[in-house]
Protein backbone atom coordinates (compact mmCIF):
# COMPACT_ATOMS: atom_id res chain seq x y z
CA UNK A 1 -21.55 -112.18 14.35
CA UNK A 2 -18.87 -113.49 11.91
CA UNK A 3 -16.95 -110.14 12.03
CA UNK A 4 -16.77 -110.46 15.74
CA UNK A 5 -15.67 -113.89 15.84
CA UNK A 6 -12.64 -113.31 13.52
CA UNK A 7 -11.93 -109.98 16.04
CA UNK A 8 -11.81 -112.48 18.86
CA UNK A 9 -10.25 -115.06 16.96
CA UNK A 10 -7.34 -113.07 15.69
CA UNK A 11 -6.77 -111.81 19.14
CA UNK A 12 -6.65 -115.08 20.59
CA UNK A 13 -9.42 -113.95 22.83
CA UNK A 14 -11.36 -117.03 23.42
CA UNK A 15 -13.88 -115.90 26.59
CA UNK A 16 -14.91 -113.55 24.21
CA UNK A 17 -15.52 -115.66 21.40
CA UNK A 18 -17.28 -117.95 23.74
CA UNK A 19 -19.11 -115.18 24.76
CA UNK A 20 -20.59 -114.86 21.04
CA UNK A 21 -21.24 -118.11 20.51
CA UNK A 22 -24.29 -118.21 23.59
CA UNK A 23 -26.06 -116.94 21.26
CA UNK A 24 -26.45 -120.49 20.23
CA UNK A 25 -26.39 -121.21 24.00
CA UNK A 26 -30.41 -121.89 24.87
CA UNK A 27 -30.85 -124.42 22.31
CA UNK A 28 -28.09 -126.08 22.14
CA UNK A 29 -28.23 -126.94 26.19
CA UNK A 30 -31.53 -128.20 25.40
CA UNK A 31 -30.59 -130.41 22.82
CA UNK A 32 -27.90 -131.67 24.78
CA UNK A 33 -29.50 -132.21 27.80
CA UNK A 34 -32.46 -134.01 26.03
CA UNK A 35 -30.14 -136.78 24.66
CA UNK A 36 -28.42 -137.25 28.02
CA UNK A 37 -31.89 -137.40 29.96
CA UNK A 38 -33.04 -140.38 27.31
CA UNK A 39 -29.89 -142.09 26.99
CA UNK A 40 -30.08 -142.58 31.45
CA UNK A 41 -33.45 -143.74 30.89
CA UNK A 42 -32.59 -146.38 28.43
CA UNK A 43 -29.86 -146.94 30.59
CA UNK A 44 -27.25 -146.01 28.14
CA UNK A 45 -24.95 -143.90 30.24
CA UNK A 46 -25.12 -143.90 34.04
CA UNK A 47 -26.96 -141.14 35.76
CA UNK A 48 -24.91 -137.87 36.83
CA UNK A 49 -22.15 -138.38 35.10
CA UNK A 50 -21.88 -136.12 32.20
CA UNK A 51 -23.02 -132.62 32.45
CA UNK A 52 -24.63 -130.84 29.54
CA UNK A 53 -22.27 -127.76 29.75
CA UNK A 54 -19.28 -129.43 29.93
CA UNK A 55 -19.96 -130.89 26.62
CA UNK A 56 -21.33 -127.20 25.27
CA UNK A 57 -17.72 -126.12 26.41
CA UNK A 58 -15.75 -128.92 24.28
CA UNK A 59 -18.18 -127.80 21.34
CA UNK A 60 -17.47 -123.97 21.91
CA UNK A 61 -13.23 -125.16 22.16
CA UNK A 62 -13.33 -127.18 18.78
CA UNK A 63 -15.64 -124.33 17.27
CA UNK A 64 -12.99 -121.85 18.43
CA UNK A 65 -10.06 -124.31 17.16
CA UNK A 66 -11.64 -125.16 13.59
CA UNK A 67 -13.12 -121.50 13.24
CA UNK A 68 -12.97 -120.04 9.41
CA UNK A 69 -14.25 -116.86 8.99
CA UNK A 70 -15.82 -117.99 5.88
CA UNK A 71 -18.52 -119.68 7.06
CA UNK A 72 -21.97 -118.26 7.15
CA UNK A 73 -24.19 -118.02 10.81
CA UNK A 74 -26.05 -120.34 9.25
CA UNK A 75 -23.01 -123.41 8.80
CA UNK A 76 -22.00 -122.16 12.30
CA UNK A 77 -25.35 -123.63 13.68
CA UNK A 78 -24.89 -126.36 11.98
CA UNK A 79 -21.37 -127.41 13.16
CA UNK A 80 -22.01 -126.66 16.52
CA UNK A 81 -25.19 -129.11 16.57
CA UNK A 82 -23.02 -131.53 13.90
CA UNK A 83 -20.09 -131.35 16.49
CA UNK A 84 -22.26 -131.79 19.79
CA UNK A 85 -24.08 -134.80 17.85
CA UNK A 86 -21.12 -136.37 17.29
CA UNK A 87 -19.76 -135.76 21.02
CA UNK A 88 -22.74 -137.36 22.45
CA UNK A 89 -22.78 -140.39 20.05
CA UNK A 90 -19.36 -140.97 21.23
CA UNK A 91 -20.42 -140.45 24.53
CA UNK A 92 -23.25 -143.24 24.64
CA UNK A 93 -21.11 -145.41 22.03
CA UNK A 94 -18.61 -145.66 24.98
CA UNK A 95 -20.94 -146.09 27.90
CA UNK A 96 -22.83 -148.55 26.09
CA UNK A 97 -19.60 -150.85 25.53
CA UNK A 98 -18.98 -150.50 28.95
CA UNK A 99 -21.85 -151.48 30.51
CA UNK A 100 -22.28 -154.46 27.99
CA UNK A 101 -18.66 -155.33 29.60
CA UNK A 102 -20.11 -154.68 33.17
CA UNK A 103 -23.61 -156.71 32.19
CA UNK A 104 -21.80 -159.79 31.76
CA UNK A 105 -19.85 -159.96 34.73
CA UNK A 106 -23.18 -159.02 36.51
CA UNK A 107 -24.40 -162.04 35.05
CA UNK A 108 -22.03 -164.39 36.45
CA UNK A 109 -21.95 -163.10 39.63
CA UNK A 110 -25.82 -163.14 39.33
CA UNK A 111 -25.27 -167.27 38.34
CA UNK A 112 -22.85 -167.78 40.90
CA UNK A 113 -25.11 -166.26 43.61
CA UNK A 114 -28.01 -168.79 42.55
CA UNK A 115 -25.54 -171.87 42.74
CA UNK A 116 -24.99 -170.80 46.64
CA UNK A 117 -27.94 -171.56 49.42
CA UNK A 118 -28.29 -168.02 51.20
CA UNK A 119 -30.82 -166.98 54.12
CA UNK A 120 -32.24 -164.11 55.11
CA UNK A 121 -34.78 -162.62 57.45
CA UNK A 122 -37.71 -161.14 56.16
CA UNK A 123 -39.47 -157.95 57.47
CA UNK A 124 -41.04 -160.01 60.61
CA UNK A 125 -38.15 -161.72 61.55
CA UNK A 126 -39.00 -165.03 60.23
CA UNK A 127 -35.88 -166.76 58.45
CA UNK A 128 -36.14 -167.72 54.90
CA UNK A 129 -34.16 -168.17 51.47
CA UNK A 130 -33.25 -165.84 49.08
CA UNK A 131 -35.32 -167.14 46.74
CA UNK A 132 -38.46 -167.19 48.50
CA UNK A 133 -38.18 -163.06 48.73
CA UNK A 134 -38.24 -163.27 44.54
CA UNK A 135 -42.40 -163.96 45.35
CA UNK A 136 -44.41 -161.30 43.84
CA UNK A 137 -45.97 -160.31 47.62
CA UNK A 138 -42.21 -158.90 48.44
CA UNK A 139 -42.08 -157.01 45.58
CA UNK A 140 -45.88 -155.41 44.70
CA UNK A 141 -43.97 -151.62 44.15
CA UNK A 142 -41.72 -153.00 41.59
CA UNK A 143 -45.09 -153.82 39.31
CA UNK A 144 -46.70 -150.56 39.73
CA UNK A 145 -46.37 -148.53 36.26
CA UNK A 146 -43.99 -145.22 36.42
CA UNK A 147 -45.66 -142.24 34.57
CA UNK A 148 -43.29 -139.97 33.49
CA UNK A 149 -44.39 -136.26 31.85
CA UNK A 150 -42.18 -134.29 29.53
CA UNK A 151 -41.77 -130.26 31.17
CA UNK A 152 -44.29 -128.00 29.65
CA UNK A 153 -42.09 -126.49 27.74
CA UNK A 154 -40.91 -129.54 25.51
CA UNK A 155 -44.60 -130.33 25.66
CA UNK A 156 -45.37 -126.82 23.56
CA UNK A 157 -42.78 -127.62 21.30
CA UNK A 158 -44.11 -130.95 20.25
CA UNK A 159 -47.44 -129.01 20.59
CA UNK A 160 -46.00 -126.25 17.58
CA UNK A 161 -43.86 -128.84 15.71
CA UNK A 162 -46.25 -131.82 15.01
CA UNK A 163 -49.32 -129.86 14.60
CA UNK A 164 -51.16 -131.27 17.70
CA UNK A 165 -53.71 -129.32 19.34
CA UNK A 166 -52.83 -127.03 22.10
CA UNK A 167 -55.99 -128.61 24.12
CA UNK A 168 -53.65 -131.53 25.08
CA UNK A 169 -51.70 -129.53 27.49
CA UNK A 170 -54.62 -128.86 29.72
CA UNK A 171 -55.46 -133.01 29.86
CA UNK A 172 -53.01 -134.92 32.18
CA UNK A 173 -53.69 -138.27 30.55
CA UNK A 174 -53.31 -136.84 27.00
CA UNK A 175 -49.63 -135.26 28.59
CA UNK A 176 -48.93 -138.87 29.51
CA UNK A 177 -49.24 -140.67 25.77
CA UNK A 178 -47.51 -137.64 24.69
CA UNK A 179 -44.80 -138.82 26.96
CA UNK A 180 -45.20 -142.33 26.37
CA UNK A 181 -44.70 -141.73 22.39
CA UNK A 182 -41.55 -139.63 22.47
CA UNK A 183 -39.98 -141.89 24.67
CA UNK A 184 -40.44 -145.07 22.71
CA UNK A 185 -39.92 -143.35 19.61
CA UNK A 186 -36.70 -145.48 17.43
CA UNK A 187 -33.74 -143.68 17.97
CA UNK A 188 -32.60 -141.90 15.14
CA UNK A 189 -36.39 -140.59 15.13
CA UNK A 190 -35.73 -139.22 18.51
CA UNK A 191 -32.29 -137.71 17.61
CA UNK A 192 -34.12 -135.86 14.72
CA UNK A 193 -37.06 -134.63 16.84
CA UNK A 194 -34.86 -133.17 19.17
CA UNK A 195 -33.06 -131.51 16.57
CA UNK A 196 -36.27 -130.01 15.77
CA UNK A 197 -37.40 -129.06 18.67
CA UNK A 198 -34.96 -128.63 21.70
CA UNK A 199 -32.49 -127.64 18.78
CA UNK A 200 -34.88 -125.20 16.85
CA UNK A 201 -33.02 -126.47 13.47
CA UNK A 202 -35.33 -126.95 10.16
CA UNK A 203 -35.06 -129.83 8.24
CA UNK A 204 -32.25 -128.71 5.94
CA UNK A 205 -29.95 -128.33 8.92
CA UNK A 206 -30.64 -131.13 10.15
CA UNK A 207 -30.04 -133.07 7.48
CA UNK A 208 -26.38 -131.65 6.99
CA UNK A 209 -25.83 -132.36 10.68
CA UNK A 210 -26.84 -135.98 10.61
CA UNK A 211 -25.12 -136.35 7.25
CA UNK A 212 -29.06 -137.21 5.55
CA UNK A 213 -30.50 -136.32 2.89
CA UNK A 214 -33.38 -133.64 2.95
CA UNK A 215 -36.07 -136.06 1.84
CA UNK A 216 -35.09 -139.17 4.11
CA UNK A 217 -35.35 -135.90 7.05
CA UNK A 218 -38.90 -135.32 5.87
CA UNK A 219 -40.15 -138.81 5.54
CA UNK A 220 -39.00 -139.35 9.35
CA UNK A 221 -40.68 -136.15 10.25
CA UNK A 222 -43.72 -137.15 8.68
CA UNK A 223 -43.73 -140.60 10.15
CA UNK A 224 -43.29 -139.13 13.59
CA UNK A 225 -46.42 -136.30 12.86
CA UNK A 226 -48.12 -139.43 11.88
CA UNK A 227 -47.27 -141.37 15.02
CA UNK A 228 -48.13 -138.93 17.40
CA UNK A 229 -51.56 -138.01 15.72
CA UNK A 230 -52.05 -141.82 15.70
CA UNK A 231 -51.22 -142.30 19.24
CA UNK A 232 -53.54 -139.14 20.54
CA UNK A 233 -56.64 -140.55 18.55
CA UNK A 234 -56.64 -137.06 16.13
CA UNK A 235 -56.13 -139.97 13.18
């Protein structure tokens, strides 16, 4: 792979070295798609407006850019997730500012709309005020609990990585803690899991893309085993 790289490299050939690198391809959309999906949910970065490709394609231009034909396929992998980590930290470091900016002008407008007396007409016609439609009776869907499910095949990841039975898969409300735990896992636990999973790295590589050490990698993995075990009742 290394060889061929260089070839393309040297020839300035850079579809073709892009063509080499999708061997990393699979994985690394995963990854990259998995931190976009959560960061929309936590409301992080507004839905739709980063694709998972077109960051792939800025990782596969700065790959091309930096490439050294010393490196091993091994530190390849590992820059390409190191440089697609940092992309999307960037990424929700920016939309994050941003909407803190946008979240306080939403707040005085929201102040500014309570200091004014507005009507409306509810759904039978009858006049009243705003406030009135704040009751719980206008809003009964808003309290109903959403239930999300991870696809199946995230699901058999976890399954493989955390060493949880394979039986879960075939229960719908086991499916749903499994859910329920990934999603509020802390962060950086989240980041690491993915890397494990969507990512395919082992713990080594992950620590040298998240700049960790090895142990501090395997004390998080073990807390997260131990969370998810905890959380299915196998503990």
């Amino acid at each position: 792979m290394i060889n061929t790289l260089a070839q393309h490299r040297q020839n300035e050939d850079r579809e073709g070295f892009f063509a080499v690198l999708n061997e990393f391809l699979p994985k690394l959309k995963k990854y990259v798609a998995n931190r976009l999906r959560t960061a929309v949910r936590k409301g992080w970065v507004p839905r739709g407006m980063y694709d998972p490709m077109d960051i792939v394609d800025e990782v596969y231009l700065e790959v091309y850019e930096q490439f050294d034909d010393s490196v091993t396929p091994e530190k390849l992998r590992v820059l390409i997730f190191r440089l697609a980590d940092q992309k999307l930290e960037a990424i929700i470091e920016h939309e994050r500012a941003h909407m803190k900016d946008l979240s306080i002008e939403a707040l005085a407008a929201k102040e500014l709309k309570e200091l004014e007396e507005h009507i409306t007409a509810d759904a039978e016609g009858e006049v009243v005020f705003v406030e009135d439609l704040d009751d719980i009776s206008y809003h009964q869907d808003d309290y109903k609990p959403k239930v999300y499910l991870l696809d199946e095949g995230f699901e058999e990841e976890l399954v493989e990585v955390l060493d949880l039975p394979r039986e879960i898969l075939g229960d719908r409300e086991k499916r749903q803690i499994l859910a329920q735990t990934y999603q509020n896992l802390p962060t950086l636990s989240r980041i690491i899991l993915d890397l494990r999973t969507r990512g395919g790295l082992v713990i080594k590589e992950i620590a040298e893309v998240r700049g960790m050490a090895v142990d501090d990698v395997e004390k998080v993995m073990a807390a997260i085993k131990d969370r998810f075990h905890r959380a299915l009742g196998l503990k």
